[in-house]
Protein backbone atom coordinates (compact mmCIF):
# COMPACT_ATOMS: atom_id res chain seq x y z
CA UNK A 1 0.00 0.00 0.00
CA UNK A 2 1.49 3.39 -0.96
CA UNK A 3 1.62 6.07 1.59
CA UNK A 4 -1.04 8.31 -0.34
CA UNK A 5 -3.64 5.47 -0.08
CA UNK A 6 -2.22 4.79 3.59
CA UNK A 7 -2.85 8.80 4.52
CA UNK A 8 -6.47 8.56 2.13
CA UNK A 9 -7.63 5.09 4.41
CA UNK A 10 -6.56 6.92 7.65
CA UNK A 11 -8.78 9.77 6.85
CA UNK A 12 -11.67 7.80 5.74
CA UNK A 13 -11.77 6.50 9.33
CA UNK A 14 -10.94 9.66 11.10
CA UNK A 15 -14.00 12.18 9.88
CA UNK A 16 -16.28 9.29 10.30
CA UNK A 17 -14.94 8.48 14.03
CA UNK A 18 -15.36 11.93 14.93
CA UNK A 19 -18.68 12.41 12.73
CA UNK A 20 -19.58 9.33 15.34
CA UNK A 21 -18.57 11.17 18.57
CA UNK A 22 -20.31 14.63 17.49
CA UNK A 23 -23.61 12.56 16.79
CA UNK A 24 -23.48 10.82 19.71
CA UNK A 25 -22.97 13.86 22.00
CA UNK A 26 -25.84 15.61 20.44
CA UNK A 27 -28.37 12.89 20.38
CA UNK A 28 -27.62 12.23 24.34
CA UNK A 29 -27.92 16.16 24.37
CA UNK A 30 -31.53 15.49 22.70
CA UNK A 31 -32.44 13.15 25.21
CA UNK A 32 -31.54 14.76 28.41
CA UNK A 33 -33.20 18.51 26.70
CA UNK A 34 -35.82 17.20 25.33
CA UNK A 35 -38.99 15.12 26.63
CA UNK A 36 -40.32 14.12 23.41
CA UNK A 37 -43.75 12.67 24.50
CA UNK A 38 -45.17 12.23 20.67
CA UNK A 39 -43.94 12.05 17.10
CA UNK A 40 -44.58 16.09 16.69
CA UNK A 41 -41.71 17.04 19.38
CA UNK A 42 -39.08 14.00 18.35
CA UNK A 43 -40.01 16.14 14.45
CA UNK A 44 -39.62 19.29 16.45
CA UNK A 45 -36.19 18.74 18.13
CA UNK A 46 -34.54 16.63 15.57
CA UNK A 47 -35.42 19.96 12.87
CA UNK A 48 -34.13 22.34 15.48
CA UNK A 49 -30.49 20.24 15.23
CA UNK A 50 -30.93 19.20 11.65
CA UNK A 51 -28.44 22.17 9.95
CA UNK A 52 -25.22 21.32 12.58
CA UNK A 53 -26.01 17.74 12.41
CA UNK A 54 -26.19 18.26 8.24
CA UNK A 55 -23.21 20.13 8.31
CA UNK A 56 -21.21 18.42 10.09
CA UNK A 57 -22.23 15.24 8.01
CA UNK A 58 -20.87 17.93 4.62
CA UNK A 59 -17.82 18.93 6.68
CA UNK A 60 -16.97 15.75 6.88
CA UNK A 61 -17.13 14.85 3.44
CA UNK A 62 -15.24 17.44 2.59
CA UNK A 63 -12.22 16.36 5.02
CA UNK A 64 -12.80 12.56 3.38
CA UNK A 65 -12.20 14.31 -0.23
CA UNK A 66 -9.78 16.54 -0.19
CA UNK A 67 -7.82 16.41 3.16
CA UNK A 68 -5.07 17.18 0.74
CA UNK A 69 -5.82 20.56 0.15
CA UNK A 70 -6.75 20.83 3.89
CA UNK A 71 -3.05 20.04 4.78
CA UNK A 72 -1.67 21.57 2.16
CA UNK A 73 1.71 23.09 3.33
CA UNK A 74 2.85 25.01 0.01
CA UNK A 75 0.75 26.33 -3.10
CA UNK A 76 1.80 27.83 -6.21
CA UNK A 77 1.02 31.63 -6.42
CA UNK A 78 -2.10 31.60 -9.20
CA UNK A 79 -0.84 34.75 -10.03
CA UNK A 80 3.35 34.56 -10.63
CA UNK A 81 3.82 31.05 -10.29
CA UNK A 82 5.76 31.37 -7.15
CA UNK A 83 5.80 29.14 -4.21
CA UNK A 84 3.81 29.83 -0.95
CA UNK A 85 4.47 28.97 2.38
CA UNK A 86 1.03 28.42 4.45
CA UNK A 87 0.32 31.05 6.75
CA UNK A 88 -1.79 29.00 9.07
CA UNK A 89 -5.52 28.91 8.98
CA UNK A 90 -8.35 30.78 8.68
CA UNK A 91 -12.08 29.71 9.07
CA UNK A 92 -15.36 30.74 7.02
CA UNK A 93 -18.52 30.80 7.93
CA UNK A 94 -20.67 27.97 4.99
CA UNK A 95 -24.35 27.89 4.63
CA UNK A 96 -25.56 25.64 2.51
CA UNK A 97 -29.36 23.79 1.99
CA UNK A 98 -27.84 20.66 3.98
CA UNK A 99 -26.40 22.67 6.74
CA UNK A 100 -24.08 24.86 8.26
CA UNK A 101 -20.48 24.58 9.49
CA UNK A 102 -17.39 26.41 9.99
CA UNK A 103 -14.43 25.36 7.13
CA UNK A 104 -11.05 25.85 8.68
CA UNK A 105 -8.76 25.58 5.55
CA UNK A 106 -5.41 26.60 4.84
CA UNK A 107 -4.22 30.21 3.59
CA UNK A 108 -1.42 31.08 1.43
CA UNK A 109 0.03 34.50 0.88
CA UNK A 110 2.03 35.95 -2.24
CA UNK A 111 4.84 38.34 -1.04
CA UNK A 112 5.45 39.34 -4.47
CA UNK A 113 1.81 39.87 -5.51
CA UNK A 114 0.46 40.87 -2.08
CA UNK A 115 -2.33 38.61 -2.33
CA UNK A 116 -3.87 35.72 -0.60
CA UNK A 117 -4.92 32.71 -1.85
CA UNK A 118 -7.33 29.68 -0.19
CA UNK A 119 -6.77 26.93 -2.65
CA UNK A 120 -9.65 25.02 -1.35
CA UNK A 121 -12.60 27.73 -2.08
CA UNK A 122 -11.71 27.44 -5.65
CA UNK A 123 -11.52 23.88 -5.66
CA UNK A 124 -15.12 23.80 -3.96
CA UNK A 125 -16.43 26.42 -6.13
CA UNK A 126 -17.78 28.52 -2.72
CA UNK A 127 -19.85 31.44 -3.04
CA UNK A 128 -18.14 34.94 -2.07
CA UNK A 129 -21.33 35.07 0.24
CA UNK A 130 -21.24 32.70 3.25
CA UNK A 131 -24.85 31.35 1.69
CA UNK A 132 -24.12 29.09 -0.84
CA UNK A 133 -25.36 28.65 -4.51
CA UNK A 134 -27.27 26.22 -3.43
CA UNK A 135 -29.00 28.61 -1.07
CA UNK A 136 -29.22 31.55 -3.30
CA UNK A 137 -31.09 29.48 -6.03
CA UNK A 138 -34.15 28.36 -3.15
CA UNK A 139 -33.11 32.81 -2.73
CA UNK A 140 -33.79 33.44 -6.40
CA UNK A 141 -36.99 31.04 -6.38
CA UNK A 142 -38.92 32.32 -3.24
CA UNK A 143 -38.19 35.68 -4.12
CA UNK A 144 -39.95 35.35 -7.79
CA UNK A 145 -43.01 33.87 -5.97
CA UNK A 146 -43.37 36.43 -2.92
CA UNK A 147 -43.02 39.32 -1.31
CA UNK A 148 -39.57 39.16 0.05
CA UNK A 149 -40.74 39.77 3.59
CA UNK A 150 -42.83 36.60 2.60
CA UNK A 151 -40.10 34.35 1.41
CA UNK A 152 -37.81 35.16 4.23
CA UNK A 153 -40.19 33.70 6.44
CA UNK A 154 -41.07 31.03 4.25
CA UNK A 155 -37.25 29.96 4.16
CA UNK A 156 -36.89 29.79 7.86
CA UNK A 157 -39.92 27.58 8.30
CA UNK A 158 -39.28 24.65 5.92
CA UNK A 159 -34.96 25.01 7.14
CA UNK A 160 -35.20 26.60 10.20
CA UNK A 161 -32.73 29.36 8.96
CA UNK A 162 -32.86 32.36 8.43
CA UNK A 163 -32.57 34.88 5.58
CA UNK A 164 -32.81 38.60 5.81
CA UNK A 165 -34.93 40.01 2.96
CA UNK A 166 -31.86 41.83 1.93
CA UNK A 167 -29.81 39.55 0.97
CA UNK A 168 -33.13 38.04 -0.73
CA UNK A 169 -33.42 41.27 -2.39
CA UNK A 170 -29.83 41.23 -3.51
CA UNK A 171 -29.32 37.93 -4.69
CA UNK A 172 -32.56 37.46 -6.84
CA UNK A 173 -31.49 40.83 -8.51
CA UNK A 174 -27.79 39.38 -8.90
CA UNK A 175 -29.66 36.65 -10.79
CA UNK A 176 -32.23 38.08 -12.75
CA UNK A 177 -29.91 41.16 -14.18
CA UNK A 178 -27.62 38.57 -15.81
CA UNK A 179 -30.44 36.77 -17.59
CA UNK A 180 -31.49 37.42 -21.48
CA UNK A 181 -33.80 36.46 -23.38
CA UNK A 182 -32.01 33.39 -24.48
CA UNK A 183 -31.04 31.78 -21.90
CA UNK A 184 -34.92 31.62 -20.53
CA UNK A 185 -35.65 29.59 -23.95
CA UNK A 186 -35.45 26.40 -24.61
CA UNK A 187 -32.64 24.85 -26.67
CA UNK A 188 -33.42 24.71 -30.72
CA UNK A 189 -32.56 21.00 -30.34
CA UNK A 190 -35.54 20.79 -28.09
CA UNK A 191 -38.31 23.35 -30.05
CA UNK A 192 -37.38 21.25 -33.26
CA UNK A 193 -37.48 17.71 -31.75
CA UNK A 194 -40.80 19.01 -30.42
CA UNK A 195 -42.08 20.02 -33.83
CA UNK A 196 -40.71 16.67 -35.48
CA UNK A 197 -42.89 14.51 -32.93
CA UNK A 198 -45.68 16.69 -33.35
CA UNK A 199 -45.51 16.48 -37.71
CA UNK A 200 -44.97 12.40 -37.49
CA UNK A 201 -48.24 11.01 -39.57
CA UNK A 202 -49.19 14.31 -40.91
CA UNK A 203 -49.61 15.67 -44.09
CA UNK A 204 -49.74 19.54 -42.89
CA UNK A 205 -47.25 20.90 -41.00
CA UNK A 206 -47.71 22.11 -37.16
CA UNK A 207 -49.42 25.07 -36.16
CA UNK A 208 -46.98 27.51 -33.85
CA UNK A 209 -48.30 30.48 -32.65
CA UNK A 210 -46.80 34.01 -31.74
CA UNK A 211 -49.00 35.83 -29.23
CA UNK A 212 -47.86 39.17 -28.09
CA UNK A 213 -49.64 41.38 -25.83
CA UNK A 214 -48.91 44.01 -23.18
CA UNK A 215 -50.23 44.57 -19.46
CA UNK A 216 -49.63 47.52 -16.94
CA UNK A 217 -47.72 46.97 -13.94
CA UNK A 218 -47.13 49.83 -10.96
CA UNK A 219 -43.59 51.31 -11.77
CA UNK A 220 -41.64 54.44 -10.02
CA UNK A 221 -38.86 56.01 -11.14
CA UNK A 222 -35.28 55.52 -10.12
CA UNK A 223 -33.45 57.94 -7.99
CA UNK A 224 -29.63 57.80 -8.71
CA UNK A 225 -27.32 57.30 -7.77
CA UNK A 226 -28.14 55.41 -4.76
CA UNK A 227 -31.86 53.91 -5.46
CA UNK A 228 -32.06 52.38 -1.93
CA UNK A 229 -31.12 55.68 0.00
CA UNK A 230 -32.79 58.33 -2.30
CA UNK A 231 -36.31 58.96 -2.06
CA UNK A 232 -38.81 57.98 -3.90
CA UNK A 233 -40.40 59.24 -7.22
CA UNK A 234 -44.25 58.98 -7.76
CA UNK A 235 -45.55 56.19 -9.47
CA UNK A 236 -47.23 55.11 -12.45
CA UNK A 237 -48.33 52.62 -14.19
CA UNK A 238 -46.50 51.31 -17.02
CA UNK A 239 -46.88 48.46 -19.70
CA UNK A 240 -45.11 45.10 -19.28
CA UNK A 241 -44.95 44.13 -23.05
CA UNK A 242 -44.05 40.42 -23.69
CA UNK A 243 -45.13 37.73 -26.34
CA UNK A 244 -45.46 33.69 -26.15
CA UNK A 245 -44.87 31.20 -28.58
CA UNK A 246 -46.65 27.67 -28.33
CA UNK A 247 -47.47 24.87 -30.64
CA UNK A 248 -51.43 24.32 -31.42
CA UNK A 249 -52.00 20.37 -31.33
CA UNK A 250 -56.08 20.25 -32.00
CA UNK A 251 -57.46 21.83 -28.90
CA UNK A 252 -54.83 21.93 -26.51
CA UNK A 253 -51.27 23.57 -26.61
CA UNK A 254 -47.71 22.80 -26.18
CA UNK A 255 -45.87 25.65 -24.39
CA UNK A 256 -42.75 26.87 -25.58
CA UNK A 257 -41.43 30.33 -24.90
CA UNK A 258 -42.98 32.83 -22.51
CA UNK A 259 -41.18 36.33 -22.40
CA UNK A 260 -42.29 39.70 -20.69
CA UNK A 261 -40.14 42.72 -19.88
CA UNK A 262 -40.99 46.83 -18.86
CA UNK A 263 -39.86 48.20 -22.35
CA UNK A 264 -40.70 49.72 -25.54
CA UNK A 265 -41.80 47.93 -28.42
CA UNK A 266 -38.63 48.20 -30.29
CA UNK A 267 -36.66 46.31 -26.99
CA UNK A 268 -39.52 43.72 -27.39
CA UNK A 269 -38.58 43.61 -30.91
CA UNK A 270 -34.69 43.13 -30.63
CA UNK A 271 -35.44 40.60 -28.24
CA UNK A 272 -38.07 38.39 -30.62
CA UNK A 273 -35.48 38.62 -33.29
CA UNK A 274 -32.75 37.28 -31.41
CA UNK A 275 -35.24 34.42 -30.72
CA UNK A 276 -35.84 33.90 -34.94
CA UNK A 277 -31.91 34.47 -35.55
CA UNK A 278 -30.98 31.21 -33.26
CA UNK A 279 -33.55 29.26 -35.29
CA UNK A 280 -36.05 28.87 -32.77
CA UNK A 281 -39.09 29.76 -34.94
CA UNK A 282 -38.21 27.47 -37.95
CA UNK A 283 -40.42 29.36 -40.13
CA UNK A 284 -39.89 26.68 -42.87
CA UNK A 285 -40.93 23.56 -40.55
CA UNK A 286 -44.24 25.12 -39.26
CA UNK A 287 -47.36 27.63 -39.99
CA UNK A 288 -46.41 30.58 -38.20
CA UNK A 289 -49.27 32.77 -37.19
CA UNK A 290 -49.26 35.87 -34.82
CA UNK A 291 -52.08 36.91 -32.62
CA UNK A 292 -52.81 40.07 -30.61
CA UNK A 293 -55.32 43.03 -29.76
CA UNK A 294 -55.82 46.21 -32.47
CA UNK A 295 -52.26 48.11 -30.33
CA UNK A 296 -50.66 49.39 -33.52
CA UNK A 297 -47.69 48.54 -32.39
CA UNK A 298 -48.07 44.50 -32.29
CA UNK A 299 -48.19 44.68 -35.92
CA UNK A 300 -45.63 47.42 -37.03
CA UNK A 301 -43.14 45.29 -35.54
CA UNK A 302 -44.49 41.84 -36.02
CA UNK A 303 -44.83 42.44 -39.76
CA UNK A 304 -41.06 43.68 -39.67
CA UNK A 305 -40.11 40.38 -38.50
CA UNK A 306 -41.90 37.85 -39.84
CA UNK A 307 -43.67 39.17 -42.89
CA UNK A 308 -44.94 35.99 -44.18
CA UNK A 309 -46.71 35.17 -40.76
CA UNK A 310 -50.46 34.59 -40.87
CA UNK A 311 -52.06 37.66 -39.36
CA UNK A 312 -55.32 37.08 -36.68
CA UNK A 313 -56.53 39.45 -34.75
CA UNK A 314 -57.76 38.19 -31.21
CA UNK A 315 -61.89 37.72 -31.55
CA UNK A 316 -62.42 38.83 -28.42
CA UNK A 317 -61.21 42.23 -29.04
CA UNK A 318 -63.13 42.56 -31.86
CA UNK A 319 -66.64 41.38 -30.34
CA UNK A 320 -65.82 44.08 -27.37
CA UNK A 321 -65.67 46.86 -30.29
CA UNK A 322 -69.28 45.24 -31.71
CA UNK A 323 -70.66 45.03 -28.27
CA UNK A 324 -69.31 49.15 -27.92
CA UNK A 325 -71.19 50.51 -31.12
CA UNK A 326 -74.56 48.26 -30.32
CA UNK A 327 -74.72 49.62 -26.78
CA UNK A 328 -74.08 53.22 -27.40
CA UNK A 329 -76.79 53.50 -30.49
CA UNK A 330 -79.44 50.75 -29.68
CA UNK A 331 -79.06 51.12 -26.15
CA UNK A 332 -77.54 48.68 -23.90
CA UNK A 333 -78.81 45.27 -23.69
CA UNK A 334 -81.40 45.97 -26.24
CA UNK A 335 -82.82 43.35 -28.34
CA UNK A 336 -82.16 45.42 -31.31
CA UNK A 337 -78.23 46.13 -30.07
CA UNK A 338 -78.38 42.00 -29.60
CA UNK A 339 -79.65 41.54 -32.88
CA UNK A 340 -77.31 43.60 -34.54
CA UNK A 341 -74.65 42.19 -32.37
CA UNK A 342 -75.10 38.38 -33.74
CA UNK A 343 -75.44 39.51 -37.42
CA UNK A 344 -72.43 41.84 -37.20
CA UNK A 345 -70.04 38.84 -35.47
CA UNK A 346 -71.52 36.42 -37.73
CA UNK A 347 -70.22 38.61 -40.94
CA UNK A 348 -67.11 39.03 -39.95
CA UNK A 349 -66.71 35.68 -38.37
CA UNK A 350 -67.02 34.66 -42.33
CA UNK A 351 -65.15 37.77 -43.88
CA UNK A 352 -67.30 39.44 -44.81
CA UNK A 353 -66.32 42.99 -43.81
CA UNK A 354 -67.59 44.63 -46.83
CA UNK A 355 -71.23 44.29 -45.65
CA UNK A 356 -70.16 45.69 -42.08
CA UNK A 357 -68.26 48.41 -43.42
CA UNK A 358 -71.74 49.29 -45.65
CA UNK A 359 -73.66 48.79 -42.90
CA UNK A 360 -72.01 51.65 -40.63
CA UNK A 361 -72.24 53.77 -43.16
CA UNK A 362 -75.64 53.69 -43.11
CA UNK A 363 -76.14 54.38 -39.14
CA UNK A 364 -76.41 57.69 -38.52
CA UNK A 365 -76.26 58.54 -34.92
CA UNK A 366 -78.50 61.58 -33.63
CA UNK A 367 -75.60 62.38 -30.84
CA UNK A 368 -71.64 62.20 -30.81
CA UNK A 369 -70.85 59.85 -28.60
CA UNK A 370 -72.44 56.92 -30.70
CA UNK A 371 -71.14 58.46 -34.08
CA UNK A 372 -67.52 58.74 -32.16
CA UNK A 373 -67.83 55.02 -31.37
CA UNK A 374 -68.64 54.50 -35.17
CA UNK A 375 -66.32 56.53 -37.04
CA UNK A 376 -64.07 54.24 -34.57
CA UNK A 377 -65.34 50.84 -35.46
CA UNK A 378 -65.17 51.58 -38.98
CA UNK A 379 -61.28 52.70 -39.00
CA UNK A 380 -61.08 49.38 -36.62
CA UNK A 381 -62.31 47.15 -39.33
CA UNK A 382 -60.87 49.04 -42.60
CA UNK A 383 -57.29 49.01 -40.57
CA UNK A 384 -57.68 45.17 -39.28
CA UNK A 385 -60.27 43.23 -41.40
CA UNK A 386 -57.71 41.08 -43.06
CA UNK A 387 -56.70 40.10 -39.99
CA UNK A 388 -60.46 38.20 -39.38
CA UNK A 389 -61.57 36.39 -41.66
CA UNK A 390 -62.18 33.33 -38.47
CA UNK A 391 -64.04 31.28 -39.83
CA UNK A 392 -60.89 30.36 -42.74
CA UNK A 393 -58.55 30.44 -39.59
CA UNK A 394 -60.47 28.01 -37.38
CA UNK A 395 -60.78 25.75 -40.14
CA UNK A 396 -56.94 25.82 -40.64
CA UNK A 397 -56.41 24.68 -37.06
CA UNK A 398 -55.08 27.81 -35.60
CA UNK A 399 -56.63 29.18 -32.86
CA UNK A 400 -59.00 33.11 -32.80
CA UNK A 401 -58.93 33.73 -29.11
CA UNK A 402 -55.57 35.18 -27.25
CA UNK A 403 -56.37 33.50 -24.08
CA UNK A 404 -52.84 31.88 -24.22
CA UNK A 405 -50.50 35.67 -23.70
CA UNK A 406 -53.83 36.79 -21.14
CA UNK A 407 -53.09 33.69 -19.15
CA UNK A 408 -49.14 34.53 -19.55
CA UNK A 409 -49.58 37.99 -18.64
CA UNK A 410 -51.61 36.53 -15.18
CA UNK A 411 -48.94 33.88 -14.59
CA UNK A 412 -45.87 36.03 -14.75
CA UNK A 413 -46.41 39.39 -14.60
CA UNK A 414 -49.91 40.08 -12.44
CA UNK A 415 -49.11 37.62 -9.66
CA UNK A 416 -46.02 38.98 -8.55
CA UNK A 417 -45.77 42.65 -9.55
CA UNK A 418 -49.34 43.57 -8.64
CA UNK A 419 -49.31 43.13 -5.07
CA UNK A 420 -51.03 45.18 -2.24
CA UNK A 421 -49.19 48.35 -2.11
CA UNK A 422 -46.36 47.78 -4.35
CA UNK A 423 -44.32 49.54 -6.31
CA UNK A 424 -41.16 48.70 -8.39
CA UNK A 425 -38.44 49.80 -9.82
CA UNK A 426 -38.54 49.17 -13.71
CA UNK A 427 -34.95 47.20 -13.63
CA UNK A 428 -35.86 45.17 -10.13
CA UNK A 429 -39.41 44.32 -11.77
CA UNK A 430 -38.01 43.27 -15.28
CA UNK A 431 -35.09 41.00 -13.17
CA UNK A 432 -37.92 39.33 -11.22
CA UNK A 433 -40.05 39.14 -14.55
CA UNK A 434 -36.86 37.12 -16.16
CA UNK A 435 -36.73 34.58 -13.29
CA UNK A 436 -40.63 33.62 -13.27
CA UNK A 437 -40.78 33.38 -17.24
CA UNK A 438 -37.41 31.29 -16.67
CA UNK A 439 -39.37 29.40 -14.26
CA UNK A 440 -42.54 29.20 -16.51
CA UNK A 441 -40.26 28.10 -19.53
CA UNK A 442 -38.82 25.70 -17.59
CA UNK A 443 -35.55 26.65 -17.38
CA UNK A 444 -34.75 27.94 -14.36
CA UNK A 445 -32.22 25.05 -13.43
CA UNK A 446 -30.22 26.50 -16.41
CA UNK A 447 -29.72 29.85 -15.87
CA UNK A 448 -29.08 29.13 -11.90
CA UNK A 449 -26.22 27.10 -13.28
CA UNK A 450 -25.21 29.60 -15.41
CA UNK A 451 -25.38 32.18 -12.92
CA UNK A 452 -23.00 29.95 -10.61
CA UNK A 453 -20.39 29.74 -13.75
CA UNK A 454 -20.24 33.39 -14.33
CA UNK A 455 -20.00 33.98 -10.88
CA UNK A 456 -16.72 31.89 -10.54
CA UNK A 457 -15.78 33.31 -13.13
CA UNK A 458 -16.09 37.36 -11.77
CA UNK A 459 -14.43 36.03 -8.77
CA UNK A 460 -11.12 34.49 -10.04
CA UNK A 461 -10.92 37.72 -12.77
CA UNK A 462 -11.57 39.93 -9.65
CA UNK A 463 -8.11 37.98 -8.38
CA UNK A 464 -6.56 38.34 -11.68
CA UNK A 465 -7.06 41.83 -11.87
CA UNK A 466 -5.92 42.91 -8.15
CA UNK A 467 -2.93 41.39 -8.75
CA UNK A 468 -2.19 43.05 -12.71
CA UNK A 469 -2.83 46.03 -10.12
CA UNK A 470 -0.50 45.23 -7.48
CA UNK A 471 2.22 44.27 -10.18
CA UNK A 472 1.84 47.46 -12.22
């Protein structure tokens, strides 16, 4: 046996002796603490000790795998290659989901470069924070869902930790300002095995459709330089634009990409593109149609994008416009404004748009406010009435309704930005927005990871660059 695998067998033996001895102090500690008359208080006590017990179980793994680096006398300088003499030891505080503990590892300092070095946090991949990546991802996901005065609580119940809603605050931000739009989609391998599976046996290719829409959220606007210190502007509401993209298959729908940010419509724009230039909307393997209310600005910048797109505009919309006109010149809830409801729908429902358009000509209101509604209607129709011919779309398989971005919009945006007295921040509110769509795209586990490899990677540059310092 060498005297590596003699050092590696002795180790093995020693964490889990003293793991042993820890365990065994504590549980006698249970007993003699604790009376634990039913199974609620043996739940109760054994949760109270669950993060040192945890951690201690981690710490000890961590001695088992690399007590080389934990008795590590010398180190190579990462930044001049020069040898280092250990300067002793220095302990960290390490929260993690399985527990806490205290890591006593060895630290190196470079004369030369002025720096210190802990070989063993890089090896581990730790966290600048003392909570872990593993905690700042439960951070990121708590934080998306509630108030952060909510989630804070929530953490400490199901751990027993606890988490201030600061460093909630900070760490979802952390997370959600790194995101774009691409890295909450799903990979082009996956959209086009999707669409494969979905053409197998059929002569017509699959239905995907682009639904774009926008909703208000309750912004304010940012003091600078120091948003958390300065005080507050007045608020307003502003629109949260976003789209959706999902694959029709006969009545239901295969979600695909959800996306919703506080911007203008050319941001929203940029971002969709990016989307069609990494071939996620295969425009050649599928019957791309777009759906969305009369907003102008849907179609200026849909049609810039994908010009060959089928064109529907959401029926609903439409039938609120018929409703308007019948109300304000029949009289609401009329039989006549009913009647003339049904045969207006039922034209345009089968395209023809012609006979509408003749048929408001002919109504001649006796005040302005019905007139106003319409001279309205008929600029509606003449602007949009290619975009309705329903009964041709229905029978094409693509769907008339935009109940699919109006269920998006809820999901996302509504449930967490429109809460009882709040008011965001447009960048804190779109980094939030990122994490839920991630979440709702079902990538979250994706960008966390990504977030931990950037991360790593601004830490050891940070090194790199203090010591370019130092040596200049």
């Amino acid at each position: 046996m060498t005297v590596a695998l003699r050092k590696e067998n002795e180790q093995t033996e020693n964490w889990r002796d003293k793991f042993y001895e820890f365990l065994d102090a504590r549980l006698d500690k249970m007993e003699r603490e604790n009376s634990m008359e039913d199974l609620s208080e043996i739940s109760k006590v054994v949760f109270q000790e669950r993060s040192e017990i945890l951690g201690r179980m981690v710490l000890g793994l961590i001695e088992r795998k690399f007590w080389h680096l934990l008795n590590q006398d010398k180190c190579e300088c990462p930044g001049c290659g020069k040898n280092m003499q250990k300067q002793g030891k220095l302990s960290r505080n390490i929260q993690t989901l399985a527990g806490s503990f205290e890591l006593n590892r060895p630290y190196f300092y470079c004369r030369s470069c002025c720096l210190g070095h802990f070989p063993l946090d890089e090896v581990l991949g730790l966290a600048e924070s003392s909570k872990q990546y593993d905690v700042q991802d439960v951070e990121a996901w708590l934080s998306s869902e509630n108030p952060y005065e909510s989630a804070s609580k929530t953490y400490e119940k199901i751990t027993g930790d606890k988490l201030s809603e600061h460093h909630l605050y900070e760490v979802a931000n952390a997370i959600g300002k790194e995101i774009s739009v691409l890295d909450i989609c799903p990979s082009k391998e996956e959209i086009h095995k999707k669409i494969e599976e979905m053409s197998e046996g059929k002569t017509r290719r699959p239905i995907m459709m682009l639904a774009i829409d926008g909703a208000h959220g309750p912004m304010r606007p940012e003091p600078s330089p120091h948003p958390r210190e300065g005080k507050r502007g007045k608020g307003e509401w502003k629109e949260v634009k976003g789209f959706r993209l999902y694959i029709v298959d006969g009545q239901s729908i295969n979600h695909l990409i959800s996306w919703h940010q506080v911007c203008d419509d050319q941001e929203l724009a940029q971002d969709l593109m990016k989307i069609k230039d990494r071939g996620l909307i295969p425009e050649e393997k599928i019957r791309l149609a777009i759906i969305g209310d009369g907003a102008a600005w849907i179609w200026n910048r849909s049609k810039e994008i994908f010009p060959t797109a089928k064109e529907i505009l959401d029926y609903y919309h439409c039938s609120e416009y018929v409703h308007e006109v019948a109300d304000t010149y029949y009289g609401k809830e009329t039989r006549d404004a009913r009647e003339w409801c049904e045969a207006t729908l039922t034209r345009i429902y089968y395209g023809n748009n012609d006979d509408v358009l003749a048929d408001l000509q002919r109504m001649k209101a006796q005040t302005k406010e019905p007139q106003k509604m319409i001279d309205k209607f008929y600029s509606y129709l003449t602007n949009h009435g290619d975009k309705m011919n329903y009964a041709s779309a229905k029978r094409g398989g693509y769907q008339i309704g935009s109940g699919a971005i109006e269920s998006s919009n809820k999901f996302i945006s509504h449930t967490r930005l429109k809460r009882s007295g709040a008011w965001w921040y447009i960048k804190n509110a779109n980094n939030i927005l990122k994490i839920r769509c991630a979440k709702y795209n079902g990538t979250y586990d994706k960008i966390i990871e990504k977030y931990k490899k950037d991360d790593l990677e601004r830490i050891k540059n940070n090194k790199i660059k203090r010591n370019l310092h130092i040596v200049k």
